[in-house]
PDB file of N, CA and C in Angstrom:
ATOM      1  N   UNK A   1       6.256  20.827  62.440  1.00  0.00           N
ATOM      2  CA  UNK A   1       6.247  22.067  61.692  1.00  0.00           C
ATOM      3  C   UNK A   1       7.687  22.458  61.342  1.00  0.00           C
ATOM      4  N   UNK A   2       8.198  22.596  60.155  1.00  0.00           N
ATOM      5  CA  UNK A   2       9.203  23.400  59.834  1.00  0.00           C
ATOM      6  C   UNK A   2       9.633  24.464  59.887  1.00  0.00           C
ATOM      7  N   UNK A   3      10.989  25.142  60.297  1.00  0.00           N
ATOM      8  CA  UNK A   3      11.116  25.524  60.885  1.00  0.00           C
ATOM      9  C   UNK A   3      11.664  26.964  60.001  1.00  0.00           C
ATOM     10  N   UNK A   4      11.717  27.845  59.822  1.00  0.00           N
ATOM     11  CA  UNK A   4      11.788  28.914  58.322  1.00  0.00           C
ATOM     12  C   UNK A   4      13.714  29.059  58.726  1.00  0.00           C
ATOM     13  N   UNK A   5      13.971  29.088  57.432  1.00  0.00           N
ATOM     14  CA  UNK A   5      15.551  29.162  57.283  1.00  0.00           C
ATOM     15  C   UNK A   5      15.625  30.542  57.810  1.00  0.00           C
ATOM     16  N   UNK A   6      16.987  30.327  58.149  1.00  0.00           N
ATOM     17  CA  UNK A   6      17.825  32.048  58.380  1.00  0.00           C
ATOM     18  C   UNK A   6      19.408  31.623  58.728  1.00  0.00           C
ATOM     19  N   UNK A   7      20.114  33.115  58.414  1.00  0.00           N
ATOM     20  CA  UNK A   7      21.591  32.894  58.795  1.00  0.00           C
ATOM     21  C   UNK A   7      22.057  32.289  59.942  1.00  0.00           C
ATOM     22  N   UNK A   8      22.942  31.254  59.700  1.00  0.00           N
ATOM     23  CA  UNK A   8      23.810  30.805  61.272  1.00  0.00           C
ATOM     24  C   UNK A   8      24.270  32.185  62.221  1.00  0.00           C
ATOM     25  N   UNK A   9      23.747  32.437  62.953  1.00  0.00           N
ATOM     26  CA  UNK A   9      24.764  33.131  63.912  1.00  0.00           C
ATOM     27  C   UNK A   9      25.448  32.456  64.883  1.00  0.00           C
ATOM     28  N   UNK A  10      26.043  33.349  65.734  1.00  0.00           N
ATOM     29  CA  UNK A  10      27.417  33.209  66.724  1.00  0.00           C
ATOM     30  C   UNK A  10      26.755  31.800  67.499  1.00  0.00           C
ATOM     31  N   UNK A  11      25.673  32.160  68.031  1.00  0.00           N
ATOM     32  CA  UNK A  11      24.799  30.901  69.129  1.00  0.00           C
ATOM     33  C   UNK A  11      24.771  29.719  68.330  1.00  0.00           C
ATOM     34  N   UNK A  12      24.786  29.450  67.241  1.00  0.00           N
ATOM     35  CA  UNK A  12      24.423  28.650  66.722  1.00  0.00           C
ATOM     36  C   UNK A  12      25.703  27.888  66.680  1.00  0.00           C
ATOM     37  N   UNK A  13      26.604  28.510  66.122  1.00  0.00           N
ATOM     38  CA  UNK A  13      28.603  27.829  66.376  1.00  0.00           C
ATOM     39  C   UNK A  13      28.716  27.128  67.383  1.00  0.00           C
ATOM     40  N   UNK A  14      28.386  28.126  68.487  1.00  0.00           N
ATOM     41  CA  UNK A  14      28.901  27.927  70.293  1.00  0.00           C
ATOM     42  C   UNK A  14      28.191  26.176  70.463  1.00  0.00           C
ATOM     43  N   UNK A  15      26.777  26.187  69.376  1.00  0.00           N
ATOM     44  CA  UNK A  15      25.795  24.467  69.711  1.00  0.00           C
ATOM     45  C   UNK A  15      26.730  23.365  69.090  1.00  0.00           C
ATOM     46  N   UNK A  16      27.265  23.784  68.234  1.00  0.00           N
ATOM     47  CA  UNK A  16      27.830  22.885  67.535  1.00  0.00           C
ATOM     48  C   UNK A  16      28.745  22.008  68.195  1.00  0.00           C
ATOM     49  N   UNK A  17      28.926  20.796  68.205  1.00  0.00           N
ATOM     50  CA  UNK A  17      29.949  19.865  68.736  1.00  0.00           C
ATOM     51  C   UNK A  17      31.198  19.602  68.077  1.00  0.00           C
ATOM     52  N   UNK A  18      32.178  20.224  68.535  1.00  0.00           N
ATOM     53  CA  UNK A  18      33.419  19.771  67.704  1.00  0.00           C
ATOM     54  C   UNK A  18      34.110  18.924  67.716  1.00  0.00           C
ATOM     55  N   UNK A  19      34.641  18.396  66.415  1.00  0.00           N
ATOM     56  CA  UNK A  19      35.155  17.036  66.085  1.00  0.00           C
ATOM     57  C   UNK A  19      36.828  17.382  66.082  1.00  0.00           C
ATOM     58  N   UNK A  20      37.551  16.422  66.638  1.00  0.00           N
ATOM     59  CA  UNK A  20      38.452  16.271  67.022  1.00  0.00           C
ATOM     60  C   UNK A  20      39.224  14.862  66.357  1.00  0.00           C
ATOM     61  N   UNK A  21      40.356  14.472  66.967  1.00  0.00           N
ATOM     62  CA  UNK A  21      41.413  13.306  66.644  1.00  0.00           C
ATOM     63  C   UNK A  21      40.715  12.497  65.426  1.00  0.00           C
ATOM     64  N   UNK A  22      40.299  12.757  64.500  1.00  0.00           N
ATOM     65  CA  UNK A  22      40.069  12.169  63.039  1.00  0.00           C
ATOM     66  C   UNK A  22      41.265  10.903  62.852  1.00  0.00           C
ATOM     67  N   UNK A  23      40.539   9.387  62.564  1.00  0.00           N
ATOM     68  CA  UNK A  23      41.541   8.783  62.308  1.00  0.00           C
ATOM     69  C   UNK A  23      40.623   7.474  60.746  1.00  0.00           C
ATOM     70  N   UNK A  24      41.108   7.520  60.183  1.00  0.00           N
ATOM     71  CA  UNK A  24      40.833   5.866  59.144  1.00  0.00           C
ATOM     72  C   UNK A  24      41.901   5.058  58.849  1.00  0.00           C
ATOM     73  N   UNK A  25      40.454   3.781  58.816  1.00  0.00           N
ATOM     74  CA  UNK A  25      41.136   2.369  59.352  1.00  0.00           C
ATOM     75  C   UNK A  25      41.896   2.749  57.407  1.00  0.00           C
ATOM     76  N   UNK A  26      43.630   1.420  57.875  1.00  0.00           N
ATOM     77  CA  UNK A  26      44.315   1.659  56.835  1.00  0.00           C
ATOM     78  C   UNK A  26      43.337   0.766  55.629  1.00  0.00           C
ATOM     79  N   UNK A  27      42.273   0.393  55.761  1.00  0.00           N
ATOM     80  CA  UNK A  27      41.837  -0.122  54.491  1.00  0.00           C
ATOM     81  C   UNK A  27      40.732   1.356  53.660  1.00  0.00           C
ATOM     82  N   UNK A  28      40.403   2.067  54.668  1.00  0.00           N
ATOM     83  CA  UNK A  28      40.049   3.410  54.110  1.00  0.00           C
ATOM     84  C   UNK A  28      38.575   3.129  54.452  1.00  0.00           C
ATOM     85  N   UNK A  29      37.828   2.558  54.902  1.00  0.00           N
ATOM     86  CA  UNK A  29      36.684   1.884  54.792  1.00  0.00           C
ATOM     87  C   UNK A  29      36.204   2.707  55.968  1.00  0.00           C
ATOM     88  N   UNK A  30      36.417   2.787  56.847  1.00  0.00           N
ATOM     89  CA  UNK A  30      35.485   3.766  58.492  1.00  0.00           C
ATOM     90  C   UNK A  30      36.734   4.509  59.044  1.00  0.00           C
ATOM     91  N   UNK A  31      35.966   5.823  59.126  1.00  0.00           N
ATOM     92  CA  UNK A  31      36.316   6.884  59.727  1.00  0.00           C
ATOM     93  C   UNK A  31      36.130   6.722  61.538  1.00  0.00           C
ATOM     94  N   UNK A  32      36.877   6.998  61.888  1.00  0.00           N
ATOM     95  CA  UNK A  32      36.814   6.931  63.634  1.00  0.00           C
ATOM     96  C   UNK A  32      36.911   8.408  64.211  1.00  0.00           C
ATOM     97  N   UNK A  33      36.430   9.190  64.965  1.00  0.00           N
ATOM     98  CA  UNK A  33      36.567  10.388  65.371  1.00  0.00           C
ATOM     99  C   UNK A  33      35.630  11.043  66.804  1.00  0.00           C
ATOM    100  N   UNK A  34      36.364  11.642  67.205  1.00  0.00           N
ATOM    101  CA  UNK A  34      35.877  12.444  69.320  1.00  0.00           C
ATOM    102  C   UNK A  34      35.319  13.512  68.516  1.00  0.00           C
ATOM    103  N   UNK A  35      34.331  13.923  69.591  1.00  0.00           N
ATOM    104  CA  UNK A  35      33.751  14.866  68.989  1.00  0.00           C
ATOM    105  C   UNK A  35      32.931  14.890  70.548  1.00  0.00           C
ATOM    106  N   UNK A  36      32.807  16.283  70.913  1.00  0.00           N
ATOM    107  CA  UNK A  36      32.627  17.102  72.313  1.00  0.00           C
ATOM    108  C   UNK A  36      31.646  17.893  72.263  1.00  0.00           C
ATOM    109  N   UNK A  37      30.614  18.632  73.221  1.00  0.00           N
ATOM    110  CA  UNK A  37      30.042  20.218  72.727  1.00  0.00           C
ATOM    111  C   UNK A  37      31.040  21.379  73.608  1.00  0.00           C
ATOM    112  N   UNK A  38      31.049  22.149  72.818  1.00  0.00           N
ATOM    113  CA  UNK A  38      32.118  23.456  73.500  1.00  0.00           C
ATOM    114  C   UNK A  38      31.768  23.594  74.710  1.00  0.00           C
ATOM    115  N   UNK A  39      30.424  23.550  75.439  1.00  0.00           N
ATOM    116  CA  UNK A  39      30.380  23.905  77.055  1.00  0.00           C
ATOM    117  C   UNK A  39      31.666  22.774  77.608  1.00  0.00           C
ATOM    118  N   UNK A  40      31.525  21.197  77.130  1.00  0.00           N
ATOM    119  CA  UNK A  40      32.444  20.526  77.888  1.00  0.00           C
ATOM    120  C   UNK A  40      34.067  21.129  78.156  1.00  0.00           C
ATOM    121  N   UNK A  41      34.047  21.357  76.887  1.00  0.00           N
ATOM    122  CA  UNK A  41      35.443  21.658  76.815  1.00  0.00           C
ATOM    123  C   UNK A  41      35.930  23.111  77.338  1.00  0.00           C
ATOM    124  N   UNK A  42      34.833  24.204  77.520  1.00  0.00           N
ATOM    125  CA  UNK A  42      34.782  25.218  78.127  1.00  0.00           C
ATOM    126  C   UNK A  42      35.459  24.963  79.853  1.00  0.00           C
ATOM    127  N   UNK A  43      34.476  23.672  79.796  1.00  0.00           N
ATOM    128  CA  UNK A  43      34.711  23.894  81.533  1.00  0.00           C
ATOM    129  C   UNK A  43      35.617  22.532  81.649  1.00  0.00           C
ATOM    130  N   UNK A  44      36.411  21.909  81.239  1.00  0.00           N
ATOM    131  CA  UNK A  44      37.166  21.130  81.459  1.00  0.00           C
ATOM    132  C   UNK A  44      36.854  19.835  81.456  1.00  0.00           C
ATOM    133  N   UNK A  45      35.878  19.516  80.630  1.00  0.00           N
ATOM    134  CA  UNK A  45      35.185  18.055  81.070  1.00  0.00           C
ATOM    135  C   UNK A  45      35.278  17.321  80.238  1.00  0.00           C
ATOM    136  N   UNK A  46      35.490  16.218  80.527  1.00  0.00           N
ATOM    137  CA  UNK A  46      35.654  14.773  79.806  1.00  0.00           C
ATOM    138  C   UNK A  46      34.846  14.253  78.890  1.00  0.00           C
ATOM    139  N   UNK A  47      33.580  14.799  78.475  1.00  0.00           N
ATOM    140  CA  UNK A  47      32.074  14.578  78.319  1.00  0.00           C
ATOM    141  C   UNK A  47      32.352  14.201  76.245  1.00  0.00           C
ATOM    142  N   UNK A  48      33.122  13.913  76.052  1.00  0.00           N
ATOM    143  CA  UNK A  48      33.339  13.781  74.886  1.00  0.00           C
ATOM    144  C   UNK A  48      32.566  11.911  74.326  1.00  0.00           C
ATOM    145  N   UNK A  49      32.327  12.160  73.128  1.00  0.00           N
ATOM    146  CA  UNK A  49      31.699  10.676  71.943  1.00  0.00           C
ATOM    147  C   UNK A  49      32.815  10.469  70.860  1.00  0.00           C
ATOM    148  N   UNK A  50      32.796   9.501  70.838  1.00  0.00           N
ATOM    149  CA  UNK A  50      33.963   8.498  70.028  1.00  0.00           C
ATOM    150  C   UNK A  50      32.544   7.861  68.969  1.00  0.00           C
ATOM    151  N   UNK A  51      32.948   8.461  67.666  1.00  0.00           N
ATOM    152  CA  UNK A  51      31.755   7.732  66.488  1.00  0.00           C
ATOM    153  C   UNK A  51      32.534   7.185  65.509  1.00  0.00           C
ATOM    154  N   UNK A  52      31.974   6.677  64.459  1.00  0.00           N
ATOM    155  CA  UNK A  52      33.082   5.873  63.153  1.00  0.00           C
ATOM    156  C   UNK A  52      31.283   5.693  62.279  1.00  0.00           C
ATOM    157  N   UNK A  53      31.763   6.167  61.283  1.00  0.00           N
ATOM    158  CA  UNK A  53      31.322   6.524  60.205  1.00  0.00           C
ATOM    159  C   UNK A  53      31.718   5.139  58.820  1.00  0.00           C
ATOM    160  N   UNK A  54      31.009   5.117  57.965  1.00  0.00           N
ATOM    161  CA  UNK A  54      31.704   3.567  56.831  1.00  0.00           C
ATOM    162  C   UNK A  54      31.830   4.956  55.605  1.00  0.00           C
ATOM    163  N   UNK A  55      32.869   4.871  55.192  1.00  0.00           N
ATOM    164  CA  UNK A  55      33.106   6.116  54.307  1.00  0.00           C
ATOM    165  C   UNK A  55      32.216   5.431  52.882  1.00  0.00           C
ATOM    166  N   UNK A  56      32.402   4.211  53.376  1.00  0.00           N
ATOM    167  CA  UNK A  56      32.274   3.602  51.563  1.00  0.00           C
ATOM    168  C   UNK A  56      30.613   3.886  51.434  1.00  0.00           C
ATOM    169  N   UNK A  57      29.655   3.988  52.620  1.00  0.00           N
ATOM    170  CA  UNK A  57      28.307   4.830  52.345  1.00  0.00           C
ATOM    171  C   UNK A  57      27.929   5.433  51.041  1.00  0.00           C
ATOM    172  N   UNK A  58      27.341   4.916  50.349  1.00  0.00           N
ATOM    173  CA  UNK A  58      26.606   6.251  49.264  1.00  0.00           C
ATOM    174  C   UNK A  58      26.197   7.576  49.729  1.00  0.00           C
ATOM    175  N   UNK A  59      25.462   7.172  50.879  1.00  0.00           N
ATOM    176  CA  UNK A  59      24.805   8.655  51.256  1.00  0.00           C
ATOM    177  C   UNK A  59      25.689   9.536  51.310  1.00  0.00           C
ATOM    178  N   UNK A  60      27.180   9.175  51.600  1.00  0.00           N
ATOM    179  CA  UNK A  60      28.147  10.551  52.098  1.00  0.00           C
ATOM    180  C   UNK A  60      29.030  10.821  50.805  1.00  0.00           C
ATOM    181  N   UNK A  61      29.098   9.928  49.530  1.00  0.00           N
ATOM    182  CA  UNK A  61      29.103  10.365  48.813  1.00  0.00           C
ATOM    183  C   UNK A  61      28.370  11.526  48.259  1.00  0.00           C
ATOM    184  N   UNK A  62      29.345  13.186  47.309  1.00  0.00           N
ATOM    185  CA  UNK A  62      28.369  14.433  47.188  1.00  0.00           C
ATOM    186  C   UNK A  62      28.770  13.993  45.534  1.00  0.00           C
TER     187      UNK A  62
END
């Protein structure tokens, strides 16, 4: 079931996982980047994901 739109509030920020140390390879081709949820980093924790993305994707083309 879908779920009915409404404004982001504050709770909704706090879910979000933030992305950090952004790096691409020098051929430009994949994105590499940490990315945490704020409780970790709230409380001091290591709990962070290392992802890489292929920029050259269509889909992420807008």
């Amino acid at each position: 079931m879908l779920q009915q739109k409404r404004p982001m509030n504050i709770d909704d920020l706090w879910a979000m996982e933030r992305i950090n140390k952004i790096s691409i390879t020098p051929d430009g081709n994949k994105v590499f980047f940490t990315s945490f949820p704020f409780t970790a980093w709230r409380l001091n924790k290591g709990n962070g994901n290392i992802s890489m993305i292929n920029s050259t994707d269509q889909a992420l083309k807008g």
